[in-house]
N, C-alpha and C. Protein backbone atom coordinates (compact mmCIF):
# COMPACT_ATOMS: atom_id res chain seq x y z
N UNK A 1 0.83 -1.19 0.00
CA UNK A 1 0.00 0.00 0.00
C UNK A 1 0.87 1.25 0.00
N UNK A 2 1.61 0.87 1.11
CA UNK A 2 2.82 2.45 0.88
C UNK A 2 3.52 3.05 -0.48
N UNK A 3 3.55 1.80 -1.13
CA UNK A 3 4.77 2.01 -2.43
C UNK A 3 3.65 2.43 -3.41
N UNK A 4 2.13 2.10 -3.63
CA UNK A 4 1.26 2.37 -4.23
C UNK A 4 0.90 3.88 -4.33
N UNK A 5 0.83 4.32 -3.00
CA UNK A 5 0.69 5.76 -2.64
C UNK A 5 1.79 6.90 -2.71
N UNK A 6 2.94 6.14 -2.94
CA UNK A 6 4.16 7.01 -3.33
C UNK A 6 4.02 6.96 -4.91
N UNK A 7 3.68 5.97 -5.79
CA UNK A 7 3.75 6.54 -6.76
C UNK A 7 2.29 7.15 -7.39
N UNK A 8 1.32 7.00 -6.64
CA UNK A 8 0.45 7.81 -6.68
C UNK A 8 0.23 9.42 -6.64
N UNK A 9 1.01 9.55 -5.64
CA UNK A 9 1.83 11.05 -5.33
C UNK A 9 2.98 11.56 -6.68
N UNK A 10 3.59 10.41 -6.92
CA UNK A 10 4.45 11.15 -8.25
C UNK A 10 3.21 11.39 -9.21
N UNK A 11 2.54 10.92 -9.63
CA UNK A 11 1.37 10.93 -10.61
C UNK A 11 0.55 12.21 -10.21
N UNK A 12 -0.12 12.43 -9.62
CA UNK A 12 -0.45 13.52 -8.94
C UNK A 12 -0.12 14.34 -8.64
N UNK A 13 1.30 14.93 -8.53
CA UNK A 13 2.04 15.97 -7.60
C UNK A 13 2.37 16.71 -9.35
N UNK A 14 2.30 15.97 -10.46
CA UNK A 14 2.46 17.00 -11.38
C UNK A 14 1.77 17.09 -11.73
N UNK A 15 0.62 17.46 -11.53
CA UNK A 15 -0.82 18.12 -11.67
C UNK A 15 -0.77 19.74 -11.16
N UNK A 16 -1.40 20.62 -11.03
CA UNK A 16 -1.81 21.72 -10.69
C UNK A 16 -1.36 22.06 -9.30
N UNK A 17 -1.02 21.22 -8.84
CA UNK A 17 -0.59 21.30 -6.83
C UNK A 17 0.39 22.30 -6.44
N UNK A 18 0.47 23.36 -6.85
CA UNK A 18 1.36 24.57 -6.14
C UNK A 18 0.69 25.11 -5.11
N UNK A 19 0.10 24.89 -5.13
CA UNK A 19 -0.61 25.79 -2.98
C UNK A 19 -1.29 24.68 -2.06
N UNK A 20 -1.20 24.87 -1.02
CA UNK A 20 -1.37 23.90 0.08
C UNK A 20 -2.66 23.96 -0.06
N UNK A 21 -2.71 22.30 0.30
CA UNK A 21 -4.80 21.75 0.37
C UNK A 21 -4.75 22.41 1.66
N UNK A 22 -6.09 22.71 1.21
CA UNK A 22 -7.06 23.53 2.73
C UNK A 22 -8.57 22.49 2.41
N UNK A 23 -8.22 21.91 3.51
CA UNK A 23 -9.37 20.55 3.53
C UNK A 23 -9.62 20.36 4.91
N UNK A 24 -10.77 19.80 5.78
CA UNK A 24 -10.73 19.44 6.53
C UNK A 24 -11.93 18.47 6.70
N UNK A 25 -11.67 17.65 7.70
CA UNK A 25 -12.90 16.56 7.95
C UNK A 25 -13.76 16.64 9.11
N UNK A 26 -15.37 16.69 8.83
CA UNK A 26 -16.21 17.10 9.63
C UNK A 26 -16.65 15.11 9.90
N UNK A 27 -16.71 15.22 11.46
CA UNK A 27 -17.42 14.43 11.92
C UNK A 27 -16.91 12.62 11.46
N UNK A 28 -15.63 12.53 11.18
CA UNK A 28 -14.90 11.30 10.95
C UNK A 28 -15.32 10.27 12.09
N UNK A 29 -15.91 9.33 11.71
CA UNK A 29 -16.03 8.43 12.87
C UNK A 29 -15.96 6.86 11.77
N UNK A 30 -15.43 5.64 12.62
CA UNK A 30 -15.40 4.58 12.97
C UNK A 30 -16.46 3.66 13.14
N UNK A 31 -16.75 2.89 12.17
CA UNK A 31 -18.05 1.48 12.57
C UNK A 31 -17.53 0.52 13.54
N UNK A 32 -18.54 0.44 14.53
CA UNK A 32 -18.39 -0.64 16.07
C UNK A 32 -18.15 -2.49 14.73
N UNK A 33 -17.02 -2.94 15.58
CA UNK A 33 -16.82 -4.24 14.55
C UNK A 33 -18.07 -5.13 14.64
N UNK A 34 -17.97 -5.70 13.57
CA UNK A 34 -19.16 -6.46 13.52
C UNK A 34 -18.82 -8.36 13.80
N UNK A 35 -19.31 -8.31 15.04
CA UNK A 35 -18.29 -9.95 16.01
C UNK A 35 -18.08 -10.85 14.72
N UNK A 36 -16.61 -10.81 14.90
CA UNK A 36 -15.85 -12.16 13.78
C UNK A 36 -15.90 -11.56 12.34
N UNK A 37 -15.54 -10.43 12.10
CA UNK A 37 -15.22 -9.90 11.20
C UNK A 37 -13.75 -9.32 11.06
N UNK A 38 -12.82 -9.52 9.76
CA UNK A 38 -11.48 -8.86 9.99
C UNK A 38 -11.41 -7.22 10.18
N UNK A 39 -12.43 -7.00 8.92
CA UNK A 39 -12.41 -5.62 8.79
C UNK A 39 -13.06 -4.29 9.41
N UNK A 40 -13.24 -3.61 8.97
CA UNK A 40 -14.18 -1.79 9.31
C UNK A 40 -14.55 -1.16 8.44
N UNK A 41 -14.63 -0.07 8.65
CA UNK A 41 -15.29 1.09 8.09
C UNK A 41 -15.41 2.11 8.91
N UNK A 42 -15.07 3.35 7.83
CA UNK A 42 -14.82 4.40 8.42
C UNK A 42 -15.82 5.59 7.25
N UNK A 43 -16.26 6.52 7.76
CA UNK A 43 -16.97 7.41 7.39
C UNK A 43 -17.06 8.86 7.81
N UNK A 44 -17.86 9.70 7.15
CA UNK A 44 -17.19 11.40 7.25
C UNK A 44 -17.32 12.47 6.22
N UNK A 45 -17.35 13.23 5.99
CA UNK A 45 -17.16 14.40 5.14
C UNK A 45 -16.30 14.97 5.00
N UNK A 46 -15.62 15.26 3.90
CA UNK A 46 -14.38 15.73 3.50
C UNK A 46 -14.82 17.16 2.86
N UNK A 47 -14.27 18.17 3.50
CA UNK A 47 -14.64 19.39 2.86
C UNK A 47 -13.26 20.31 2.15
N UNK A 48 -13.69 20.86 0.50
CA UNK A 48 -12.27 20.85 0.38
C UNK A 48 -12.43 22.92 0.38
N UNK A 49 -12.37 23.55 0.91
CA UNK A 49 -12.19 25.21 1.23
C UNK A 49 -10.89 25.95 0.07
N UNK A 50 -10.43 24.93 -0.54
CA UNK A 50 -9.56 25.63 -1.85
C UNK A 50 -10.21 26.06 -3.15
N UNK A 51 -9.14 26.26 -4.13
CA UNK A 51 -9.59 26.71 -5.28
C UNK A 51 -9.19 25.35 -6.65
N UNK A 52 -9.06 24.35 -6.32
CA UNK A 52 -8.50 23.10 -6.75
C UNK A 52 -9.00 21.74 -6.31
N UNK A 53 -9.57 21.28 -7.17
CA UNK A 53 -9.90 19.30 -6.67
C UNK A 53 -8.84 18.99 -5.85
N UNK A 54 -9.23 18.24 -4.61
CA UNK A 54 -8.05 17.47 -4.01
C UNK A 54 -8.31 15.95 -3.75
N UNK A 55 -7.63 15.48 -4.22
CA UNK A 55 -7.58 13.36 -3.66
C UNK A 55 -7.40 13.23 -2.92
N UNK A 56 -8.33 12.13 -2.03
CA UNK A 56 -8.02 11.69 -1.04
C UNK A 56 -7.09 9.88 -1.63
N UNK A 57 -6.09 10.14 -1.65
CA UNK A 57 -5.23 8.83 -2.03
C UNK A 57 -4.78 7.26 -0.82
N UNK A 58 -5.19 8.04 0.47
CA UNK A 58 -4.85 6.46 1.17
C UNK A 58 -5.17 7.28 2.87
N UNK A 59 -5.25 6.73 3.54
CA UNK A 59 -5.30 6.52 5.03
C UNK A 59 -4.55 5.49 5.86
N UNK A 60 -4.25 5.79 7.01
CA UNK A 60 -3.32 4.64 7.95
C UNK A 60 -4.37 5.07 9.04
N UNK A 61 -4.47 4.07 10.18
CA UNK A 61 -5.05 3.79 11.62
C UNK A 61 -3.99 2.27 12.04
N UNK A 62 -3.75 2.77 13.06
CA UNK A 62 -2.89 1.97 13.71
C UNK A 62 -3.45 0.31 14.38
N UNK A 63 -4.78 0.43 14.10
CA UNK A 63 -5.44 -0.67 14.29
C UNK A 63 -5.96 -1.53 13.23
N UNK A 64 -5.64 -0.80 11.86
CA UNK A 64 -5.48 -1.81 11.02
C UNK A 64 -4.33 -1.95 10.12
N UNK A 65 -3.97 -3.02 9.44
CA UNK A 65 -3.21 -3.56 8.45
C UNK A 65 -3.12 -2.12 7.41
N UNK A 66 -3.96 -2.13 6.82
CA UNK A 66 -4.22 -1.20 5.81
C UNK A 66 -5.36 -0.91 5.69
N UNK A 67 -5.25 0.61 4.91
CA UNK A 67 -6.94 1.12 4.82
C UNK A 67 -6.78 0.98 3.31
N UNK A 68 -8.37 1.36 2.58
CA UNK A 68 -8.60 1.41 1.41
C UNK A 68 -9.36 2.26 1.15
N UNK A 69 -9.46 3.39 0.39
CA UNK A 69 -10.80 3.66 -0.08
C UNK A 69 -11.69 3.29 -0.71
N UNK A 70 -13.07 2.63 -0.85
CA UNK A 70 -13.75 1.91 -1.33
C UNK A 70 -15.51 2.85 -1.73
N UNK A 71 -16.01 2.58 -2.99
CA UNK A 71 -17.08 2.53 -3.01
C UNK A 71 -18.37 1.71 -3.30
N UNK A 72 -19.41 1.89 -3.18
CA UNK A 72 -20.30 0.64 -3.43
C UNK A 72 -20.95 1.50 -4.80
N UNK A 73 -21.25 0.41 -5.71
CA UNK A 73 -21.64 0.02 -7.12
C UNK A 73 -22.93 -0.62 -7.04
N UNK A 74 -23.59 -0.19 -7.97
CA UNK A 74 -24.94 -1.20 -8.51
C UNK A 74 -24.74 -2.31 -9.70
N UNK A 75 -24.63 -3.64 -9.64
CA UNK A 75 -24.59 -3.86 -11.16
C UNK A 75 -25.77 -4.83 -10.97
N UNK A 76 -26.66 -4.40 -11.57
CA UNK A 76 -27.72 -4.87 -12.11
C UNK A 76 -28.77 -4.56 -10.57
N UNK A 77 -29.19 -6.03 -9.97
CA UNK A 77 -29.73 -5.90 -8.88
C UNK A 77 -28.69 -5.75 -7.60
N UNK A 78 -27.03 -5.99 -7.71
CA UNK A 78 -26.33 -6.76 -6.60
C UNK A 78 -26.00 -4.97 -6.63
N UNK A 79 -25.53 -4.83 -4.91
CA UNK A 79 -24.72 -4.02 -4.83
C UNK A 79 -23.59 -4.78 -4.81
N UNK A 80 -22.05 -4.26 -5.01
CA UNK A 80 -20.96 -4.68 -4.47
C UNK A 80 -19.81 -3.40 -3.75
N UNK A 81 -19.00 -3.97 -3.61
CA UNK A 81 -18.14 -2.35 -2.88
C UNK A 81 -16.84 -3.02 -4.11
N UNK A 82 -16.37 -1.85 -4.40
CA UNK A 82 -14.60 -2.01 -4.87
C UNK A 82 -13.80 -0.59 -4.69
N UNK A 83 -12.58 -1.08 -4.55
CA UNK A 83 -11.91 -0.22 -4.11
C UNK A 83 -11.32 0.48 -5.19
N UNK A 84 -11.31 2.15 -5.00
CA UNK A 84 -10.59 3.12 -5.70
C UNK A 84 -9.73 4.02 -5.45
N UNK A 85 -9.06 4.33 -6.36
CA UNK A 85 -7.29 4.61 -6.13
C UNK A 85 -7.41 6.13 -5.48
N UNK A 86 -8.49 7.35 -5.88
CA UNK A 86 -8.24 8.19 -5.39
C UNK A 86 -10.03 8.82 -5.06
N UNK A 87 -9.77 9.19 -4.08
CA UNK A 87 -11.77 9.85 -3.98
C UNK A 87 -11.28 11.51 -4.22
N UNK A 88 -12.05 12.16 -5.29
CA UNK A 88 -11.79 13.49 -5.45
C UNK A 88 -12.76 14.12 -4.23
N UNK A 89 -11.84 15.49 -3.98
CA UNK A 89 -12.87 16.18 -3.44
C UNK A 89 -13.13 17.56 -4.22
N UNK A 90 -14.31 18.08 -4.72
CA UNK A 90 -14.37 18.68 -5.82
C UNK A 90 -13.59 20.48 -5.44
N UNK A 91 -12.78 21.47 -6.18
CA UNK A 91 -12.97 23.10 -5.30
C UNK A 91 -13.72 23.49 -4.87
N UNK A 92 -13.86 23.91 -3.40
CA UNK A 92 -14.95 24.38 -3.01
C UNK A 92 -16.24 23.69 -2.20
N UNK A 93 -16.40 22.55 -2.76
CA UNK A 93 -17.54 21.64 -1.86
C UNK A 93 -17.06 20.56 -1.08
N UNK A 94 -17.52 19.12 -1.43
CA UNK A 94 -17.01 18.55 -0.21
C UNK A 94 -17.80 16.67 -0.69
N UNK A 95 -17.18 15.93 -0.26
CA UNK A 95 -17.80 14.60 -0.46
C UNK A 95 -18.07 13.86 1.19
N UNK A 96 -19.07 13.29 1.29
CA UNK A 96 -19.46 12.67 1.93
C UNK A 96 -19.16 10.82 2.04
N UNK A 97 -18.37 10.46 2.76
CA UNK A 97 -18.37 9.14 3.15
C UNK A 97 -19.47 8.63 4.05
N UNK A 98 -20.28 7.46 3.11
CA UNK A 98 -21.21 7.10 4.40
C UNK A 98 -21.41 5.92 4.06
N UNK A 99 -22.26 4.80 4.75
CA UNK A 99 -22.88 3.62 4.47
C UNK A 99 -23.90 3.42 3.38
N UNK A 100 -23.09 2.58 2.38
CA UNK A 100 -23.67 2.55 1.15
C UNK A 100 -23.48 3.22 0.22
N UNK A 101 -22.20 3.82 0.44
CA UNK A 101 -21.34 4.56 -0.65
C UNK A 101 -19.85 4.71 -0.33
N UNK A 102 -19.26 6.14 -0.56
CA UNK A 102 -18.14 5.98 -0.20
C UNK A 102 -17.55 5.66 0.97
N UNK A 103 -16.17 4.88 1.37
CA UNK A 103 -15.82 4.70 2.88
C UNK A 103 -14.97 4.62 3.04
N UNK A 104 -14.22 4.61 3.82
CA UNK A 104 -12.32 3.73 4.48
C UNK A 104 -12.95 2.82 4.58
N UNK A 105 -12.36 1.73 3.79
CA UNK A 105 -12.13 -0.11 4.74
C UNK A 105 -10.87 -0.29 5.16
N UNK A 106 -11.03 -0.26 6.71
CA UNK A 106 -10.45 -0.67 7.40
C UNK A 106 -9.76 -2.59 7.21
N UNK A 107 -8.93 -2.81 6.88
CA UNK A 107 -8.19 -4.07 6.45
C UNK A 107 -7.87 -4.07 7.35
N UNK A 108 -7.71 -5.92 8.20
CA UNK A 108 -6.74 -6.54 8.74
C UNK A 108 -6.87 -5.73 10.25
N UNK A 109 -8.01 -5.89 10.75
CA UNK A 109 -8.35 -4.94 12.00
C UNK A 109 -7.21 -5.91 13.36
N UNK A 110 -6.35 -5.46 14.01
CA UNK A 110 -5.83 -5.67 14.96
C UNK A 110 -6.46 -6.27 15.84
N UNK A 111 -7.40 -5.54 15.89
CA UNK A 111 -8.13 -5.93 17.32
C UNK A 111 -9.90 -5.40 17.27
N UNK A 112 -10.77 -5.79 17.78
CA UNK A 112 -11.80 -5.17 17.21
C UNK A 112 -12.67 -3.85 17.27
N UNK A 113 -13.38 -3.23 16.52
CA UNK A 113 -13.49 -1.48 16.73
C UNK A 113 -14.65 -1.59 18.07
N UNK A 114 -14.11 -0.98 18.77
CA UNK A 114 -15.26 -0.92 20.24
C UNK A 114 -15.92 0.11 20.44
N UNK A 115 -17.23 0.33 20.50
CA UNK A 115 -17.97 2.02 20.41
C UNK A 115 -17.51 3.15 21.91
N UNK A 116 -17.43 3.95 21.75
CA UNK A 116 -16.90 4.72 22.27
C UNK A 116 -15.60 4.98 22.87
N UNK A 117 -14.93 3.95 21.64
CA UNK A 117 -12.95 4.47 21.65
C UNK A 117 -12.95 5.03 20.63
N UNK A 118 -11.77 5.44 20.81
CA UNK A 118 -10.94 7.01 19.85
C UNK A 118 -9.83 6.56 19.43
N UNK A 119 -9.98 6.66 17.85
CA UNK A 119 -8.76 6.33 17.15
C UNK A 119 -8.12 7.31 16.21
N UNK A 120 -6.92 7.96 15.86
CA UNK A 120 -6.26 8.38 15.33
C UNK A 120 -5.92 7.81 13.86
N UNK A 121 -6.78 9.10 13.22
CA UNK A 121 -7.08 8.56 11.22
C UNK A 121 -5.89 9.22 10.52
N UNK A 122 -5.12 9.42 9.65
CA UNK A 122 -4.32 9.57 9.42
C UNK A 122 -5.12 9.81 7.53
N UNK A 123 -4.96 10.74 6.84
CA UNK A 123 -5.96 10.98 5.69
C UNK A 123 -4.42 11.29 5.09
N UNK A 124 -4.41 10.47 3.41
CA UNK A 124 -3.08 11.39 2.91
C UNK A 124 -3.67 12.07 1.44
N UNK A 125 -3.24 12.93 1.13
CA UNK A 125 -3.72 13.66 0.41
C UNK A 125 -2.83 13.48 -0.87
N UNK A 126 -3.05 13.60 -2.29
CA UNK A 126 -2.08 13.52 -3.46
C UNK A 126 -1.03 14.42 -3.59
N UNK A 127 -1.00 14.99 -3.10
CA UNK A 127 0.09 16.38 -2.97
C UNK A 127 0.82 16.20 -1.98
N UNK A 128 1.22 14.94 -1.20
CA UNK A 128 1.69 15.07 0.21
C UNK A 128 1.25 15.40 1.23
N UNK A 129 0.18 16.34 1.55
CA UNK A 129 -0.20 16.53 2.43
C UNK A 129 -0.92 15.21 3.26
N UNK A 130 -1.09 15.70 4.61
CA UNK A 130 -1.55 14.94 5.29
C UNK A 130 -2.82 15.75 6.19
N UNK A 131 -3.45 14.72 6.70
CA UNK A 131 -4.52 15.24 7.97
C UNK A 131 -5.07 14.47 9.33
N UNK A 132 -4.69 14.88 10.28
CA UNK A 132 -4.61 14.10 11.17
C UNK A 132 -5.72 13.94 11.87
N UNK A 133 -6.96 12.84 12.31
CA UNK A 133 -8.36 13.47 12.57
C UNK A 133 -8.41 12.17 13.71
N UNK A 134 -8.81 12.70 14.58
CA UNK A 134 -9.28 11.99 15.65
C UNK A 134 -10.75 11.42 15.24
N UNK A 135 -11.09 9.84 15.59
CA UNK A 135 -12.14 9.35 14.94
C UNK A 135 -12.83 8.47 15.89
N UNK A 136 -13.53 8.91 16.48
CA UNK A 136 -14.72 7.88 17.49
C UNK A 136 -15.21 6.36 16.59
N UNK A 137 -15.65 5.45 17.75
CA UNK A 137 -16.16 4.69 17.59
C UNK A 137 -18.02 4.78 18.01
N UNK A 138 -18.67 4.51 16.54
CA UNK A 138 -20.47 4.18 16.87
C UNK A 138 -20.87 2.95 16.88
N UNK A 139 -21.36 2.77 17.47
CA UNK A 139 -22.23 1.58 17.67
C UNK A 139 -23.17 1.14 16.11
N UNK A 140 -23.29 -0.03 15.78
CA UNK A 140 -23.81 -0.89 14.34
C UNK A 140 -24.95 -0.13 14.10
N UNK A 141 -25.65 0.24 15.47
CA UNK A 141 -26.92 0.09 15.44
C UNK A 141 -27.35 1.52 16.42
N UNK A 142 -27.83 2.31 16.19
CA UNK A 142 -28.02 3.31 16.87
C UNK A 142 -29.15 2.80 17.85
N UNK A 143 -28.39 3.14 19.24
CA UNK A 143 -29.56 2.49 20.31
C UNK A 143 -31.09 3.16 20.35
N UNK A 144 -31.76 3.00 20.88
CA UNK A 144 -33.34 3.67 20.73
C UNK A 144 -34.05 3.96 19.26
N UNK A 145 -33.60 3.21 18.13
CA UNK A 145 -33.93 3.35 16.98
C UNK A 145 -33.85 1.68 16.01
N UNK A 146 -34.90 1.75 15.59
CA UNK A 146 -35.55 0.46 15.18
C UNK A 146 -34.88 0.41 13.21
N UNK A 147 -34.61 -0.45 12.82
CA UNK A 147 -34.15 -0.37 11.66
C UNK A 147 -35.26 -1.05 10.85
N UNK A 148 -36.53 -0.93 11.18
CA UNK A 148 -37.65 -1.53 10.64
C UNK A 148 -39.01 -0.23 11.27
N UNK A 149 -38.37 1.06 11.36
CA UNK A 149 -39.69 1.64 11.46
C UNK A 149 -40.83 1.89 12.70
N UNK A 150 -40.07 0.94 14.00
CA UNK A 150 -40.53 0.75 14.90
C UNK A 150 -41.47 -0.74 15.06
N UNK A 151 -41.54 -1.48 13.67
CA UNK A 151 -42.21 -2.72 13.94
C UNK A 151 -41.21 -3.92 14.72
């Protein structure tokens, strides 16, 4: 993954990148693991406050192996998720990571995500930059809320 993202960065860095990304992430949080699962998910809004698209090209968390950025696809009736090399964030607005679209997958989870710990996200940007975002853990299932409507 590292050597992927370095030459991702050569690919990228001669693009338009003369002024520092001004990006930041609203509300980054962590999916509670789901028992006997390797992986995660991570979710959030990426807001980009420049005058230039910026990539989000890779993430590290110290509790997993590797992250990925991934989105979910329709083909036909199936959803599936696959992973992509860079998530733009457009000048000026902002992309949303959430369930059932874009996300971090968390690879090769250490140990498993527990709701209400705090983990340290690590966001790298195509230009080198980096962003360092403190990221809670939620629970699968939001307590006092029925995923059927209340039946």
């Amino acid at each position: 993954m590292r050597l992927f993202i370095l030459s991702l960065l050569s690919v990228f860095s001669l693009s338009a990148f003369a002024t520092q990304v001004d990006i930041d992430a609203d509300d980054l949080w962590l999916r509670e693991s789901v028992p006997g699962q390797p992986n995660g998910a991570g979710f959030g809004t990426l807001r980009n406050h420049g005058e230039l698209d910026v990539f989000l090209i890779g993430a590290t968390v110290t509790i997993a192996q590797d992250v990925e950025i991934h989105q979910h696809i329709m083909e036909g009736e199936q959803m599936r998720m696959e992973q992509i090399e860079a998530l733009t964030i457009p000048a000026g607005s902002y992309v949303t990571m959430q369930p059932g679209g874009y996300h971090l997958m968390l690879m090769g989870l250490t140990e498993p995500l527990v709701e209400g710990e705090v983990h340290t996200v690590l966001l790298v940007f195509s230009d080198g930059t980096t962003l360092e975002v403190e990221a809670p853990v939620r629970a699968l299932v939001r307590r006092g809320r029925s995923s059927h409507g209340g039946h």
